[in-house]
N, C-alpha and C. Protein backbone atom coordinates (compact mmCIF):
# COMPACT_ATOMS: atom_id res chain seq x y z
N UNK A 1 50.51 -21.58 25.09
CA UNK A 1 50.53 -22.50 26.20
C UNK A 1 51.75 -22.24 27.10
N UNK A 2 52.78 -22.00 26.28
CA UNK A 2 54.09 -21.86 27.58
C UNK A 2 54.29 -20.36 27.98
N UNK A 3 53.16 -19.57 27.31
CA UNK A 3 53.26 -17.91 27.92
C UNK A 3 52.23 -18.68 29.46
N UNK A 4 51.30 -19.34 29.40
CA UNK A 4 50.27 -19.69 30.48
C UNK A 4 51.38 -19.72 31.15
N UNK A 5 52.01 -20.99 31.25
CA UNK A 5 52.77 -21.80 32.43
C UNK A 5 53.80 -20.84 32.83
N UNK A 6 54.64 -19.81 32.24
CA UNK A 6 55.48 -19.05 32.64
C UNK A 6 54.67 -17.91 33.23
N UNK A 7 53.47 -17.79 33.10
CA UNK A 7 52.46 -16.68 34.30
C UNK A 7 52.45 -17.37 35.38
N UNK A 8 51.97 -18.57 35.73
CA UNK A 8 51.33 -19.38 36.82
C UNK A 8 52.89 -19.62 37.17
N UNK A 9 54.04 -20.15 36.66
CA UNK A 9 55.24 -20.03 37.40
C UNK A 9 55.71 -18.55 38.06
N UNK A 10 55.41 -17.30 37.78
CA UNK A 10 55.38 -16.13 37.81
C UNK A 10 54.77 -15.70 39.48
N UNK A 11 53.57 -16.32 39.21
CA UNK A 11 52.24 -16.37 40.15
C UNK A 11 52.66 -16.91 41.35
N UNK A 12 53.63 -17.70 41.56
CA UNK A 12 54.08 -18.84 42.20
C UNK A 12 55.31 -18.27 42.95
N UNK A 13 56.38 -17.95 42.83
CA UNK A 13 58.05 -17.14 42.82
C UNK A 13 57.31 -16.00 43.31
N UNK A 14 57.43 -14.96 42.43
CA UNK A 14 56.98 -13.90 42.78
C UNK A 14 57.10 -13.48 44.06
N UNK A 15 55.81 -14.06 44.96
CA UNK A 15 55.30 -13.63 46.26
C UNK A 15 56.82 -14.20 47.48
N UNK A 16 56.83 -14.96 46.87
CA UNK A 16 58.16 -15.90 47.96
C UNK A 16 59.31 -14.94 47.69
N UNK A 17 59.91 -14.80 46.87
CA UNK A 17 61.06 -13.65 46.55
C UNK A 17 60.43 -12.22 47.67
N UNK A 18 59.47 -11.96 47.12
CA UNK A 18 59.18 -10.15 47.74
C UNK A 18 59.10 -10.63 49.30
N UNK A 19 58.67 -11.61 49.70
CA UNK A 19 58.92 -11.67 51.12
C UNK A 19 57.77 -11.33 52.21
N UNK A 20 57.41 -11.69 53.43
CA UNK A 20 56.93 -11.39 53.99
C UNK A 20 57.26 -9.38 55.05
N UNK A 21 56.75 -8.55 55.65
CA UNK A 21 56.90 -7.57 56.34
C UNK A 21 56.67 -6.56 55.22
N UNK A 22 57.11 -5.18 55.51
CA UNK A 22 56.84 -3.40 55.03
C UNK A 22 57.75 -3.59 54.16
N UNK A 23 57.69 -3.30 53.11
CA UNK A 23 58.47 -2.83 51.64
C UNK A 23 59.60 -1.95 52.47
N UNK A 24 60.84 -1.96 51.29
CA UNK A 24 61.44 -1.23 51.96
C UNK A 24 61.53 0.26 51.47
N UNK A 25 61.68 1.88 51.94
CA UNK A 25 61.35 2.81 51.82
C UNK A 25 59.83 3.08 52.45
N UNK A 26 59.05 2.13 53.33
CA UNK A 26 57.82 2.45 53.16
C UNK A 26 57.27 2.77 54.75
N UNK A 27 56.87 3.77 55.05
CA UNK A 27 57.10 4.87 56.33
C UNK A 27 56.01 3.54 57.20
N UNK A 28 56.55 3.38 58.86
CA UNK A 28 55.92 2.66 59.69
C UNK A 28 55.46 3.66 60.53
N UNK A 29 54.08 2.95 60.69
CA UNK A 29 53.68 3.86 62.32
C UNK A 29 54.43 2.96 63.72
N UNK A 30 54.52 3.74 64.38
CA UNK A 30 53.92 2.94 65.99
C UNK A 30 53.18 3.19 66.66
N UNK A 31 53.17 2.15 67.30
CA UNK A 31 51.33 1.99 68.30
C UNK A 31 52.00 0.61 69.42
N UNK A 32 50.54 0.53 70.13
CA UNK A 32 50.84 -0.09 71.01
C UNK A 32 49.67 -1.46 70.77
N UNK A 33 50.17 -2.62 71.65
CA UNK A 33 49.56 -3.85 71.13
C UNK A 33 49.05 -4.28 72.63
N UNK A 34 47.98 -4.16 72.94
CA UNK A 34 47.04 -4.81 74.19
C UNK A 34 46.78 -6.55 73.87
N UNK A 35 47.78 -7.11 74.71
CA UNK A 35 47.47 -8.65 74.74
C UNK A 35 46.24 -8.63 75.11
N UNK A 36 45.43 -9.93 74.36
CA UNK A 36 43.81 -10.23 74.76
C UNK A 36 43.81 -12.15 75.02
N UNK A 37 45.19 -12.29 73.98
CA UNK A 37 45.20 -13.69 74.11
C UNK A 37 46.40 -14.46 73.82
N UNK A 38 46.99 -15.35 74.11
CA UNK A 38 47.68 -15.77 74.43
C UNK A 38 48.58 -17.37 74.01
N UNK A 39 49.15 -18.30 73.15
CA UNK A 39 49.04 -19.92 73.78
C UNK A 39 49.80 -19.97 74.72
N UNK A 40 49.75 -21.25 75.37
CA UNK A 40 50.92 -21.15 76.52
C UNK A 40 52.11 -21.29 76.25
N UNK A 41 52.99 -20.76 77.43
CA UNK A 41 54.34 -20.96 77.21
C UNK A 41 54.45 -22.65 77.32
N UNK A 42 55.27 -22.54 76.34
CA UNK A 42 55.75 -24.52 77.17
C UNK A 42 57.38 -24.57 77.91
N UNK A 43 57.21 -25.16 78.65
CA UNK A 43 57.64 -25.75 79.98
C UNK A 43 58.99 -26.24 79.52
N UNK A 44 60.07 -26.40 80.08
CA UNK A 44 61.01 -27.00 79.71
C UNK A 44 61.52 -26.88 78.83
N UNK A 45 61.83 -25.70 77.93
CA UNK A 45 62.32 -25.39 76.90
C UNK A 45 63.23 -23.97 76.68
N UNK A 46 64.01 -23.42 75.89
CA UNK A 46 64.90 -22.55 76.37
C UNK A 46 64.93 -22.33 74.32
N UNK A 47 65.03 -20.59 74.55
CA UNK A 47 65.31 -20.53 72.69
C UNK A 47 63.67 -19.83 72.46
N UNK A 48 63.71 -19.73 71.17
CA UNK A 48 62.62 -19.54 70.40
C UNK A 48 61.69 -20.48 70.16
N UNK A 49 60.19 -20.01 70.40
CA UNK A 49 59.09 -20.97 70.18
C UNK A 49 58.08 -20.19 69.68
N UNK A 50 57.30 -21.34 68.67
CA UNK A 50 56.14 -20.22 68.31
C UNK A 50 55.06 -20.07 69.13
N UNK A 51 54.49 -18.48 69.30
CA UNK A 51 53.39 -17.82 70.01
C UNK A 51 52.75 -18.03 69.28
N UNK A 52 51.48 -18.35 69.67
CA UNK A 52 49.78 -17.66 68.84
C UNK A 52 49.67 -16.01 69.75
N UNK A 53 49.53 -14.92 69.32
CA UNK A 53 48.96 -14.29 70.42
C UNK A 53 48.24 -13.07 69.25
N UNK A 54 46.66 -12.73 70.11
CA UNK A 54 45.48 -11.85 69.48
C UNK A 54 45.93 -10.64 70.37
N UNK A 55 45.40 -9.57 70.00
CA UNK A 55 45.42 -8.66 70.68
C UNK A 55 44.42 -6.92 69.61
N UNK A 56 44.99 -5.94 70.42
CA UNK A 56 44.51 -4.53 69.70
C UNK A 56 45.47 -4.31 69.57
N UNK A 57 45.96 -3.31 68.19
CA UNK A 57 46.45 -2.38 68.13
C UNK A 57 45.79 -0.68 68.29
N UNK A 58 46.30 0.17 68.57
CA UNK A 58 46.00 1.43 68.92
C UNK A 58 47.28 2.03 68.38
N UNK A 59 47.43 3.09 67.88
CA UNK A 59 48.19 4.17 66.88
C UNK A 59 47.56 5.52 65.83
N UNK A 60 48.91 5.79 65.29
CA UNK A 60 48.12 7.15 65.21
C UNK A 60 47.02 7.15 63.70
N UNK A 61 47.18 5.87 63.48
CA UNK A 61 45.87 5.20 62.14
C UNK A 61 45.70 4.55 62.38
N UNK A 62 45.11 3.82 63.37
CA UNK A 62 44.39 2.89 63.96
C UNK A 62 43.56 3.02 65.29
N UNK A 63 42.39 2.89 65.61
CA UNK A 63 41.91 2.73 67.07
C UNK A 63 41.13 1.52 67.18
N UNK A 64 41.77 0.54 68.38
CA UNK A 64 41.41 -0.84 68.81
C UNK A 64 41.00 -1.41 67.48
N UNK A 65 42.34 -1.69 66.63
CA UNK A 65 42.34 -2.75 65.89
C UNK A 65 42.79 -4.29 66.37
N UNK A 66 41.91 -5.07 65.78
CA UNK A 66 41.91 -6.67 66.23
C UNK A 66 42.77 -7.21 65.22
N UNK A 67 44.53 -7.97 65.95
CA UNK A 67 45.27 -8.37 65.17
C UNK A 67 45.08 -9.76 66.04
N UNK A 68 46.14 -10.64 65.13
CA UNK A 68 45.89 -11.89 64.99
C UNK A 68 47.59 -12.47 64.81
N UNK A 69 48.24 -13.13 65.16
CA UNK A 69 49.29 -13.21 64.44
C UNK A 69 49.94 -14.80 65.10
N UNK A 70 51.11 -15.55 64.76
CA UNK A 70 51.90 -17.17 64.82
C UNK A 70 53.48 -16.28 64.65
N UNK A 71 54.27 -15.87 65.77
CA UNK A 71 55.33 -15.58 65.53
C UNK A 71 56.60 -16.63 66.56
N UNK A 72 57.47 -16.34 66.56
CA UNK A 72 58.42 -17.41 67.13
C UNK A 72 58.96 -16.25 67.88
N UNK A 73 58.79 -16.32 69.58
CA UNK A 73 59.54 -15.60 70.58
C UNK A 73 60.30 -16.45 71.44
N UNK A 74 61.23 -15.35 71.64
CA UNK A 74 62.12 -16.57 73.03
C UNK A 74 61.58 -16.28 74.26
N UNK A 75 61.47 -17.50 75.01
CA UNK A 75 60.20 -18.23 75.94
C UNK A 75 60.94 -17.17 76.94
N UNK A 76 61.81 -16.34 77.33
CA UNK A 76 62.08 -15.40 78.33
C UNK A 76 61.51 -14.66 78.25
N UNK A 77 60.77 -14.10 76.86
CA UNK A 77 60.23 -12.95 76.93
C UNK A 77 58.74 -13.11 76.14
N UNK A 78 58.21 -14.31 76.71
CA UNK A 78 56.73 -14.71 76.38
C UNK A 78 56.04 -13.66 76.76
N UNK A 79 54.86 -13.53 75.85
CA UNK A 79 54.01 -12.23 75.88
C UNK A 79 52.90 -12.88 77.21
N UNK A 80 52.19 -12.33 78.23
CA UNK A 80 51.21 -12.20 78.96
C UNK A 80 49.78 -11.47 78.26
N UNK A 81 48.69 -12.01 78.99
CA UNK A 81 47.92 -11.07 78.93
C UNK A 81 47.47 -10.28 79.29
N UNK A 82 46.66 -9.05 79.11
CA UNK A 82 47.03 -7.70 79.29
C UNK A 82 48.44 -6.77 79.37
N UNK A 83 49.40 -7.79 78.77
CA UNK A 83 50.74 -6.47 78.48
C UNK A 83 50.14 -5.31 77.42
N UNK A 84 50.97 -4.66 77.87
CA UNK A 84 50.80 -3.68 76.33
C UNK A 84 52.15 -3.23 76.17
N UNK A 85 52.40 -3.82 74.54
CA UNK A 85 54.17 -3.50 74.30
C UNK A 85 53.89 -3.08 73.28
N UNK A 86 55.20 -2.51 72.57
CA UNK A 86 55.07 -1.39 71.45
C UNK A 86 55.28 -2.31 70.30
N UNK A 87 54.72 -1.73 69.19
CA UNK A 87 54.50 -2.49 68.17
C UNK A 87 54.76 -1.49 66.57
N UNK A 88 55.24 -1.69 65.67
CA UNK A 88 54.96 -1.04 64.60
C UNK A 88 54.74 -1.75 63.53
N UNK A 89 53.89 -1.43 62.60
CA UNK A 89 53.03 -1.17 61.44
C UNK A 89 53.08 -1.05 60.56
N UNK A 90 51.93 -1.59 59.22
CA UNK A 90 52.32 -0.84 57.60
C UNK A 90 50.69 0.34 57.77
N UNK A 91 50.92 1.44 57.89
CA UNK A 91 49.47 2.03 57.99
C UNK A 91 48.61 1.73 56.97
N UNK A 92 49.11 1.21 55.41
CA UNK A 92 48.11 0.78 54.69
C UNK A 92 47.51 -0.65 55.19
N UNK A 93 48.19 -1.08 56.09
CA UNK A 93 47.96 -2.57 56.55
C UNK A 93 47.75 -2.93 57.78
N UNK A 94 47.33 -3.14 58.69
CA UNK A 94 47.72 -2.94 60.12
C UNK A 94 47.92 -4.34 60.58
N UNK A 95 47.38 -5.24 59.92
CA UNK A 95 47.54 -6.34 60.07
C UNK A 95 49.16 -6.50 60.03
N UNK A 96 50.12 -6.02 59.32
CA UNK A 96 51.34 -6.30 58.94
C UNK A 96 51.72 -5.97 59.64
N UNK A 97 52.42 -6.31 61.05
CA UNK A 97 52.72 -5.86 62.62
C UNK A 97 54.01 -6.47 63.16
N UNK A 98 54.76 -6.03 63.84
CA UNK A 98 55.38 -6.65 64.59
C UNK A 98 56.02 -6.05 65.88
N UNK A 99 56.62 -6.55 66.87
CA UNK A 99 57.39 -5.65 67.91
C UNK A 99 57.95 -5.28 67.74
N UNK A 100 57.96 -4.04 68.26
CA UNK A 100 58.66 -2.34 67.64
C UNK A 100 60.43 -3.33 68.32
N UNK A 101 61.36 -2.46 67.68
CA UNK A 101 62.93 -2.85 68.46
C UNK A 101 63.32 -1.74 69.64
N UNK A 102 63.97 -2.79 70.72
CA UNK A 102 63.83 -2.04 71.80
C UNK A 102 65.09 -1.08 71.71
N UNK A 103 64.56 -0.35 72.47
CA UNK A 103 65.13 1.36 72.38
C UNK A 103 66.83 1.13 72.81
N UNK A 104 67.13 1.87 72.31
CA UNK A 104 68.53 2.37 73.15
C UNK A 104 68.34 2.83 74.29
N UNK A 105 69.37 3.02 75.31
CA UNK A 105 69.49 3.89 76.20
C UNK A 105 69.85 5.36 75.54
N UNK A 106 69.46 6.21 76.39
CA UNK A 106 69.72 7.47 75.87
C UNK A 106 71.42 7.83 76.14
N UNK A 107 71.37 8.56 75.48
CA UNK A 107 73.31 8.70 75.84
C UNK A 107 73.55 9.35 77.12
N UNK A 108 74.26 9.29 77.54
CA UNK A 108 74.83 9.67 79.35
C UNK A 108 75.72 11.14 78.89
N UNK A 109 76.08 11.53 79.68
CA UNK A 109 76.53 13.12 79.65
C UNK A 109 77.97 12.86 79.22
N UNK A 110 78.77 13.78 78.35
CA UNK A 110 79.50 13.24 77.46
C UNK A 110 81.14 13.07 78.38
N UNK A 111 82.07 12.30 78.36
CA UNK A 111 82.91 11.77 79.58
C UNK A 111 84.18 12.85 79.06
N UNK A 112 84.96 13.18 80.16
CA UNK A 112 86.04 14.24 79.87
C UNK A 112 86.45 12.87 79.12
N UNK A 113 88.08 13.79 78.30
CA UNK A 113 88.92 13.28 77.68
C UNK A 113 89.85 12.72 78.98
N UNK A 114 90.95 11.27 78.73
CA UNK A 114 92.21 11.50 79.54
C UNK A 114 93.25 12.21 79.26
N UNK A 115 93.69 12.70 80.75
CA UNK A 115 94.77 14.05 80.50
C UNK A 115 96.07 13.52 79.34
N UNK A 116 96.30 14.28 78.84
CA UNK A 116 97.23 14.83 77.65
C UNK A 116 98.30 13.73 78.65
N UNK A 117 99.37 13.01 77.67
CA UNK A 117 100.48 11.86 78.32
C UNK A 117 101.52 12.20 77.11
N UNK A 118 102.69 12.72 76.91
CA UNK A 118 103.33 13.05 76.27
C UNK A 118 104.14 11.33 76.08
N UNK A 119 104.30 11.11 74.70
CA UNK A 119 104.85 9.48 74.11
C UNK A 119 105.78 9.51 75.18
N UNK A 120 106.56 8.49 75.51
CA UNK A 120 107.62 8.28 76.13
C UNK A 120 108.74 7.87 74.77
């Protein structure tokens, strides 16, 4: 009886510890995410709020997959429909998605040194 209850406590923990997103070591694709749908932004508010938003993914293991997802964006950068922003992936999963992180700038051409100043 208390091997049961220490499975079903097992059953329970488990999933909450490992966490939601991609294991770690575990190779992501990217692809791109075609908004199809949308909730609205709300009005008067500033910060993070949660989105509903549907859309496709497209990548290099996937073509026009239908995702689904409830994430919390800040209302500056509410998704539209028909954007298409970059997104990456678990390729065993595609469902497991989120917005790719935005890029760096590329580095600029490398700056002379200042001239040599002997200590005073």
């Amino acid at each position: 009886m208390i091997l049961l209850l220490l499975g079903a406590l097992a059953l329970l923990i488990v999933p909450r510890m490992r966490g939601r997103g991609p294991r770690p070591g575990q190779p992501l694709a990217e692809g791109t995410l075609l908004v199809t749908g949308v909730s609205p932004r709300p009005d008067g508010v500033d910060g993070e709020q949660f989105v509903t938003i549907t859309g496709v993914i497209n990548g290099p293991t996937v073509n026009e997959h239908v995702v689904y997802q409830r994430m919390a964006v800040d209302v500056n950068r509410w998704p539209t429909m028909g954007q298409l922003m970059p997104v990456i992936y678990s390729p065993k999963n595609p469902d497991n998605w989120n917005f790719a992180p935005p890029q760096a700038p590329p580095p600029g051409p490398p700056q002379e040194p200042p001239p040599y100043a002997p200590p005073r």
